[in-house]
PDB file of N, CA and C in Angstrom:
ATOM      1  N   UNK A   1      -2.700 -12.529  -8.259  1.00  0.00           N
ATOM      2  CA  UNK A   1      -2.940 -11.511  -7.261  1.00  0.00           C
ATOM      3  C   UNK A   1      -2.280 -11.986  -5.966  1.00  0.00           C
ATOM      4  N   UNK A   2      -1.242 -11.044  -5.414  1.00  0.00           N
ATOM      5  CA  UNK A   2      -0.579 -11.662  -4.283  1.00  0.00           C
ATOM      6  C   UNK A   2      -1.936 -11.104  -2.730  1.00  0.00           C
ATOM      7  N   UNK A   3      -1.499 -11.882  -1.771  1.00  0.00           N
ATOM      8  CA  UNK A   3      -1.933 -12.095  -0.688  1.00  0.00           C
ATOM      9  C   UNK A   3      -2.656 -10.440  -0.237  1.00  0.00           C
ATOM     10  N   UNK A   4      -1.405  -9.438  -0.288  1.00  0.00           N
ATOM     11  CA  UNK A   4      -2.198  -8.617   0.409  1.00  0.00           C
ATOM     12  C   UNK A   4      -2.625  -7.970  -0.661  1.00  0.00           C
ATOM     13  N   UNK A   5      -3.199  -7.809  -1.971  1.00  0.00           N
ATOM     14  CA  UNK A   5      -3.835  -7.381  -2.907  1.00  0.00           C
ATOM     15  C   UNK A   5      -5.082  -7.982  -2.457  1.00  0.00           C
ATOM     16  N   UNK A   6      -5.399  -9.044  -2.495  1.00  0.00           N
ATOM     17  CA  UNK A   6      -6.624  -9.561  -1.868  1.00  0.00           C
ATOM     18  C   UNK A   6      -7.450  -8.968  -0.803  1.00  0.00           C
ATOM     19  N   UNK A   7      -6.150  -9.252   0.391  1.00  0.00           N
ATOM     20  CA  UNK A   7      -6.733  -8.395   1.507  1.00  0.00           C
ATOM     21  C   UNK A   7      -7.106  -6.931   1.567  1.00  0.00           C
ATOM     22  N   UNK A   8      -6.638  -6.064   0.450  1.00  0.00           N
ATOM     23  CA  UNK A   8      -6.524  -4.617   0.821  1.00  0.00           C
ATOM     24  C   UNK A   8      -8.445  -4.483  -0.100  1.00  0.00           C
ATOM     25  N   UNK A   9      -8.909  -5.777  -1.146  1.00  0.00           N
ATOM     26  CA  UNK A   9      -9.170  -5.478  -1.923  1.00  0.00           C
ATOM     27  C   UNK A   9     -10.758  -5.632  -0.937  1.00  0.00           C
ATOM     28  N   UNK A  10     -10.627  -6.633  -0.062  1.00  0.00           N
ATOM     29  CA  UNK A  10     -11.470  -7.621   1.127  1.00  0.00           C
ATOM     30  C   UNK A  10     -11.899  -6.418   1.882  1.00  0.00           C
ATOM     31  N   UNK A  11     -11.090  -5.570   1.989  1.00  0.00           N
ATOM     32  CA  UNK A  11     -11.236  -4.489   3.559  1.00  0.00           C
ATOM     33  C   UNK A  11     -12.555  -3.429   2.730  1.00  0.00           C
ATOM     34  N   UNK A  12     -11.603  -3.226   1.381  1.00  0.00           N
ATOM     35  CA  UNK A  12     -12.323  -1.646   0.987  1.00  0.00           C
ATOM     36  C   UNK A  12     -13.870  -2.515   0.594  1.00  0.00           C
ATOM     37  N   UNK A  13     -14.199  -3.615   0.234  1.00  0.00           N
ATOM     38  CA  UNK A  13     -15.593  -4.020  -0.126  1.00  0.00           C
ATOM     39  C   UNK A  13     -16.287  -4.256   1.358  1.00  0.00           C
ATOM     40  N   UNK A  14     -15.725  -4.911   2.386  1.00  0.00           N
ATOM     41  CA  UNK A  14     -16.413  -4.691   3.839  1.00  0.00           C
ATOM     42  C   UNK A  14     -16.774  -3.308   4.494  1.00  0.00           C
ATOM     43  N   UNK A  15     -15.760  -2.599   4.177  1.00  0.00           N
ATOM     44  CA  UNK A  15     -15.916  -0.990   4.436  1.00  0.00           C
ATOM     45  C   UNK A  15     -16.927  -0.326   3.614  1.00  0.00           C
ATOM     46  N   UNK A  16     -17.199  -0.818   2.475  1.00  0.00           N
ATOM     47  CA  UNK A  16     -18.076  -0.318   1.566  1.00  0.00           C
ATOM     48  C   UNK A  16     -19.431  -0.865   1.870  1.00  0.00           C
ATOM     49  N   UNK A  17     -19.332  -2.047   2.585  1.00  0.00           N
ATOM     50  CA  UNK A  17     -20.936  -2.581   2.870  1.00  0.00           C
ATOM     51  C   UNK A  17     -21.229  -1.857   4.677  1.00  0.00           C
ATOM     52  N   UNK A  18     -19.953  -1.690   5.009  1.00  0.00           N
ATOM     53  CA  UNK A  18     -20.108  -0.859   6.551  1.00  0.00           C
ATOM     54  C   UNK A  18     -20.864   0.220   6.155  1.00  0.00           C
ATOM     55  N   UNK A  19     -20.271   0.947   5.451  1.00  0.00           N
ATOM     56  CA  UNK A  19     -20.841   2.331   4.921  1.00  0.00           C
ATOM     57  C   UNK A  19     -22.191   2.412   4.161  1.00  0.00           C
ATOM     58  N   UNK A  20     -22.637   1.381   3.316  1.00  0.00           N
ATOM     59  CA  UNK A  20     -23.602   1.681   3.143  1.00  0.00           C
ATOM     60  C   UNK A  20     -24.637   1.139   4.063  1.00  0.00           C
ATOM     61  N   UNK A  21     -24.569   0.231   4.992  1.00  0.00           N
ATOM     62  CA  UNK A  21     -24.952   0.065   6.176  1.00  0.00           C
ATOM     63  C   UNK A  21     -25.480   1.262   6.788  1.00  0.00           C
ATOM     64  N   UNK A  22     -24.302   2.294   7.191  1.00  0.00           N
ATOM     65  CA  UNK A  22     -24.692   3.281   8.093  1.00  0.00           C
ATOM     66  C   UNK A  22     -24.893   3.736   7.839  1.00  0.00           C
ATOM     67  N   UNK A  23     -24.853   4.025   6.465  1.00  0.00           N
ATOM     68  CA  UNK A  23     -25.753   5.217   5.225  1.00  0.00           C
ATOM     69  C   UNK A  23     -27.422   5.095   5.343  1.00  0.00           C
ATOM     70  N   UNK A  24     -27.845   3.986   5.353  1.00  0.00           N
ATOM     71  CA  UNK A  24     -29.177   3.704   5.223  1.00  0.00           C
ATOM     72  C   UNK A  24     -29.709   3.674   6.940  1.00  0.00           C
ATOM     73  N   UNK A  25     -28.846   3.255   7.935  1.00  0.00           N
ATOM     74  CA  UNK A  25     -29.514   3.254   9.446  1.00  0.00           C
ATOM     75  C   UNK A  25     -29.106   4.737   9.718  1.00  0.00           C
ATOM     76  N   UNK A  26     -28.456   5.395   9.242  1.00  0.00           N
ATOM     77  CA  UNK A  26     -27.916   6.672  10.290  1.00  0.00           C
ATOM     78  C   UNK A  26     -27.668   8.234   9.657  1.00  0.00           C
ATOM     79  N   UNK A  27     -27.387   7.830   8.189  1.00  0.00           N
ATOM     80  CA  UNK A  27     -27.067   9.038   6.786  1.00  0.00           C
ATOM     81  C   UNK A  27     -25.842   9.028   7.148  1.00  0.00           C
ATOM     82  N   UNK A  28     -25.666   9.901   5.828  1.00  0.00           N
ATOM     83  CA  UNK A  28     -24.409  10.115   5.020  1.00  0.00           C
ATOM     84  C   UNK A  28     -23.356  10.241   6.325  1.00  0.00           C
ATOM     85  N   UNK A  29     -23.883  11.009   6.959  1.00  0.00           N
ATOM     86  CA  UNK A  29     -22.479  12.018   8.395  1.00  0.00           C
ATOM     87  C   UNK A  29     -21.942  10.552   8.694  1.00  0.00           C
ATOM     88  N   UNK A  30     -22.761   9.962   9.005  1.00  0.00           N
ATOM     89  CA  UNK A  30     -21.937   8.917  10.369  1.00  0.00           C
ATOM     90  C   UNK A  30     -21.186   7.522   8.994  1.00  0.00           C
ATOM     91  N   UNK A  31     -21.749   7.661   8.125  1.00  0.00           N
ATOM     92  CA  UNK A  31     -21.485   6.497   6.810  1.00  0.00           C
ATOM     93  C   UNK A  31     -19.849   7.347   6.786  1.00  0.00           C
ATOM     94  N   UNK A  32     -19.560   8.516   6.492  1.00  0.00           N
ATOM     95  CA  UNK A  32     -18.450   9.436   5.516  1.00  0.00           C
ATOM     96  C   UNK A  32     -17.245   8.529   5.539  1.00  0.00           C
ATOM     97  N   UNK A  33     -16.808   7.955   6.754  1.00  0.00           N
ATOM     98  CA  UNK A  33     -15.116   7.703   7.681  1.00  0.00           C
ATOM     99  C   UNK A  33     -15.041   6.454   7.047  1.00  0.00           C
ATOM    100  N   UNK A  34     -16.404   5.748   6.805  1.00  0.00           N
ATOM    101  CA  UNK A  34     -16.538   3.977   6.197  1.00  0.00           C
ATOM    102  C   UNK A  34     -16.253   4.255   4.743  1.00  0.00           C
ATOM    103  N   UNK A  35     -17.055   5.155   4.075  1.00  0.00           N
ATOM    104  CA  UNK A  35     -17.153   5.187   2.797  1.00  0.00           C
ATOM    105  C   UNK A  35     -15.436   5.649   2.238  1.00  0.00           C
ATOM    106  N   UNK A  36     -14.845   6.536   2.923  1.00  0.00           N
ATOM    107  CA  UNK A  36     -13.922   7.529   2.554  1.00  0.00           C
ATOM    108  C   UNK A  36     -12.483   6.575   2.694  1.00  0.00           C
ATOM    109  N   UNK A  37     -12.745   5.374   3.860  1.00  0.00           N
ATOM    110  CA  UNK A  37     -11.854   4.008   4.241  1.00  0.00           C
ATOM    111  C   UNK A  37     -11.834   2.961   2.803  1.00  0.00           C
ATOM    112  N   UNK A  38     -12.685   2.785   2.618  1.00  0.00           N
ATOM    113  CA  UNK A  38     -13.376   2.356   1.161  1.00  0.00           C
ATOM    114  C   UNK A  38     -12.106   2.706   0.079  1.00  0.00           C
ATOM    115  N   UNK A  39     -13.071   3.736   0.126  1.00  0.00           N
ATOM    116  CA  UNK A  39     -12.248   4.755  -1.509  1.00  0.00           C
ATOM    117  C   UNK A  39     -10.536   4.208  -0.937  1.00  0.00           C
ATOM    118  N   UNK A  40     -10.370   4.940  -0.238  1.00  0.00           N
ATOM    119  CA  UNK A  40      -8.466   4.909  -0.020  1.00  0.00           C
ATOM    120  C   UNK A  40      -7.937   3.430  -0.117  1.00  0.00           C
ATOM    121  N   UNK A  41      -8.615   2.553   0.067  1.00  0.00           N
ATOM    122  CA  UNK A  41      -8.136   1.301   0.232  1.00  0.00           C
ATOM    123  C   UNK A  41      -8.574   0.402  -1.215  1.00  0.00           C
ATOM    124  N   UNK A  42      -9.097   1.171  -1.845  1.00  0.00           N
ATOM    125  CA  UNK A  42      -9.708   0.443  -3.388  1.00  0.00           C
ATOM    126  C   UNK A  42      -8.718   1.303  -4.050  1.00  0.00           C
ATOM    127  N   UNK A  43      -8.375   2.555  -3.788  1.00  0.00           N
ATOM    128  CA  UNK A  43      -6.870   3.354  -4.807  1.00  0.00           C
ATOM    129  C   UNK A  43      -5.517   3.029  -4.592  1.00  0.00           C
ATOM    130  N   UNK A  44      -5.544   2.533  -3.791  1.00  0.00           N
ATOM    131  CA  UNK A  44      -4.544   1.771  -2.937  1.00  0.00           C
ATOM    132  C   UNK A  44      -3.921   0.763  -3.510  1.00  0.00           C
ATOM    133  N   UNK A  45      -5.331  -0.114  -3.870  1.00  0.00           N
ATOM    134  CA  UNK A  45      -4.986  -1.538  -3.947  1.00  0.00           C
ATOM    135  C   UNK A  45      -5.044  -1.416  -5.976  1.00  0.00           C
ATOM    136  N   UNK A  46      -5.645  -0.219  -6.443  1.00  0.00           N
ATOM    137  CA  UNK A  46      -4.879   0.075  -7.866  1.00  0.00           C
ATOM    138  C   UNK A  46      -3.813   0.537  -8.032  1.00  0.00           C
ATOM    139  N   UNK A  47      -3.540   1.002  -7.095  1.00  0.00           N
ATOM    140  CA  UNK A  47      -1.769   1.677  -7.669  1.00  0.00           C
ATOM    141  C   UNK A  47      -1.232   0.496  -7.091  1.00  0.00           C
ATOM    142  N   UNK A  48      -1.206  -0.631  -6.291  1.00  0.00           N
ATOM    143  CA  UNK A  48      -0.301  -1.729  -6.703  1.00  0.00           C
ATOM    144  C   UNK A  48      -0.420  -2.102  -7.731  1.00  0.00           C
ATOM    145  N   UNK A  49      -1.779  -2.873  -8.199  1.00  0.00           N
ATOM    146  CA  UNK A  49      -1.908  -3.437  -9.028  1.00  0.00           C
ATOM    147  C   UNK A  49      -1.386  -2.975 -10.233  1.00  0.00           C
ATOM    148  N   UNK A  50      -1.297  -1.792 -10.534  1.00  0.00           N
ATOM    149  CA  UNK A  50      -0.630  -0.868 -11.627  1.00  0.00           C
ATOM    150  C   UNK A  50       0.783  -1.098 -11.586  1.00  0.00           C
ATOM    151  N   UNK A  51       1.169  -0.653 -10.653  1.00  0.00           N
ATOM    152  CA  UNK A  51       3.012  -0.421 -10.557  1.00  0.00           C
ATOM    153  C   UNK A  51       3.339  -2.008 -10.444  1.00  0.00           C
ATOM    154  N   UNK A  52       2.703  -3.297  -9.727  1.00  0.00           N
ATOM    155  CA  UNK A  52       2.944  -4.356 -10.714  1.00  0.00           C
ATOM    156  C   UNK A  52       2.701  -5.114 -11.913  1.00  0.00           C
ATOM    157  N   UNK A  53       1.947  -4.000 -12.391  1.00  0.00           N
ATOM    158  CA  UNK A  53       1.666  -4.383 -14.013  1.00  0.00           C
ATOM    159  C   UNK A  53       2.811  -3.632 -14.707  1.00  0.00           C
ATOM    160  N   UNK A  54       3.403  -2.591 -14.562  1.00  0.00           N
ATOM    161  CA  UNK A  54       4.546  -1.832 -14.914  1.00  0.00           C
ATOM    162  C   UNK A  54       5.846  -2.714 -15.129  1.00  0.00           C
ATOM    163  N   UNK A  55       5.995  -3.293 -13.675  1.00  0.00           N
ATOM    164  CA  UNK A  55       7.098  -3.371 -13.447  1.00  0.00           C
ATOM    165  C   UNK A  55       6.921  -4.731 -14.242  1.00  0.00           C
ATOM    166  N   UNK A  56       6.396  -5.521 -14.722  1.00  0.00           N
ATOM    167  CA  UNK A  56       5.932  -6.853 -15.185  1.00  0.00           C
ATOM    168  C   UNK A  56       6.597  -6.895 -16.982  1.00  0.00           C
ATOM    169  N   UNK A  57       6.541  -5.881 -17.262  1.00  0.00           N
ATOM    170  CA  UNK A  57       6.434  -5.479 -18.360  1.00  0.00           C
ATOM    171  C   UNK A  57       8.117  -4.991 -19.064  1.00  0.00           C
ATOM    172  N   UNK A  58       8.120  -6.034 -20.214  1.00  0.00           N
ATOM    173  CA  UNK A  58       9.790  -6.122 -20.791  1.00  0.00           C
ATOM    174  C   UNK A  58      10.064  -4.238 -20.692  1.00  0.00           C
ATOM    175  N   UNK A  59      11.066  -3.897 -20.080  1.00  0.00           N
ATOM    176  CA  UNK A  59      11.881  -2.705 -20.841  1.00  0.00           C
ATOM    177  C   UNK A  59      12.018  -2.500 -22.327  1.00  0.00           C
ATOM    178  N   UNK A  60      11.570  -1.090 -23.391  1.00  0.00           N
ATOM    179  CA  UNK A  60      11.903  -1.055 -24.407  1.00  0.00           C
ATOM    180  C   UNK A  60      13.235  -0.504 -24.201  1.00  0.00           C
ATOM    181  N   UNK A  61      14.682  -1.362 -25.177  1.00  0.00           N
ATOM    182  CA  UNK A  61      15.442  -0.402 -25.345  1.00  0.00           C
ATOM    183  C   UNK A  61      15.037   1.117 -26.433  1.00  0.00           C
ATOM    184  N   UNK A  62      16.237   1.737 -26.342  1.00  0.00           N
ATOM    185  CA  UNK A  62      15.890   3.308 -26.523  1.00  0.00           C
ATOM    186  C   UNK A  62      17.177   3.151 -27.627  1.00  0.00           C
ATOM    187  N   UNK A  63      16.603   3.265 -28.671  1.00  0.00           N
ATOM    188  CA  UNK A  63      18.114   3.610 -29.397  1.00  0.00           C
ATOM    189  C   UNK A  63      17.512   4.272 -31.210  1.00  0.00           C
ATOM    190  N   UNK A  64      18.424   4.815 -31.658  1.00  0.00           N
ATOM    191  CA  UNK A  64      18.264   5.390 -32.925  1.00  0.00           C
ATOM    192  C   UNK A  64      17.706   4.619 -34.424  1.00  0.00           C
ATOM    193  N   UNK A  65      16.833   5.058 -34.977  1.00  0.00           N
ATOM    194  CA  UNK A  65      16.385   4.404 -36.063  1.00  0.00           C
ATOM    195  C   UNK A  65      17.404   4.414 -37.352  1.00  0.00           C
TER     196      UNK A  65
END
């Protein structure tokens, strides 16, 4: 896992404890911007992880049986 995979992965679990933080002192309204920071930064940090699992991965050639 490179450096900022870590970090992106660090933010959305702090954002996720922000949010449920303000979920429980304040409700959902004022939690939404933490929780919603969360989500984007945990899909984020799968579509790297994906597109370098892709790209990781031998090319099949393409040719006739």
């Amino acid at each position: 896992m490179k450096l900022f995979e870590t970090i992106l992965l660090a933010l959305s679990a702090v954002f996720l404890l922000i949010g449920i933080h303000q979920g429980m002192k304040h409700g959902i309204q004022a939690s939404y911007f933490f929780l919603m920071v969360s989500s984007g930064l945990f899909l984020w940090y799968t579509l790297r992880k994906k597109k370098a699992q892709e790209e990781s991965k031998p090319k099949k050639a393409k040719g006739k049986k």
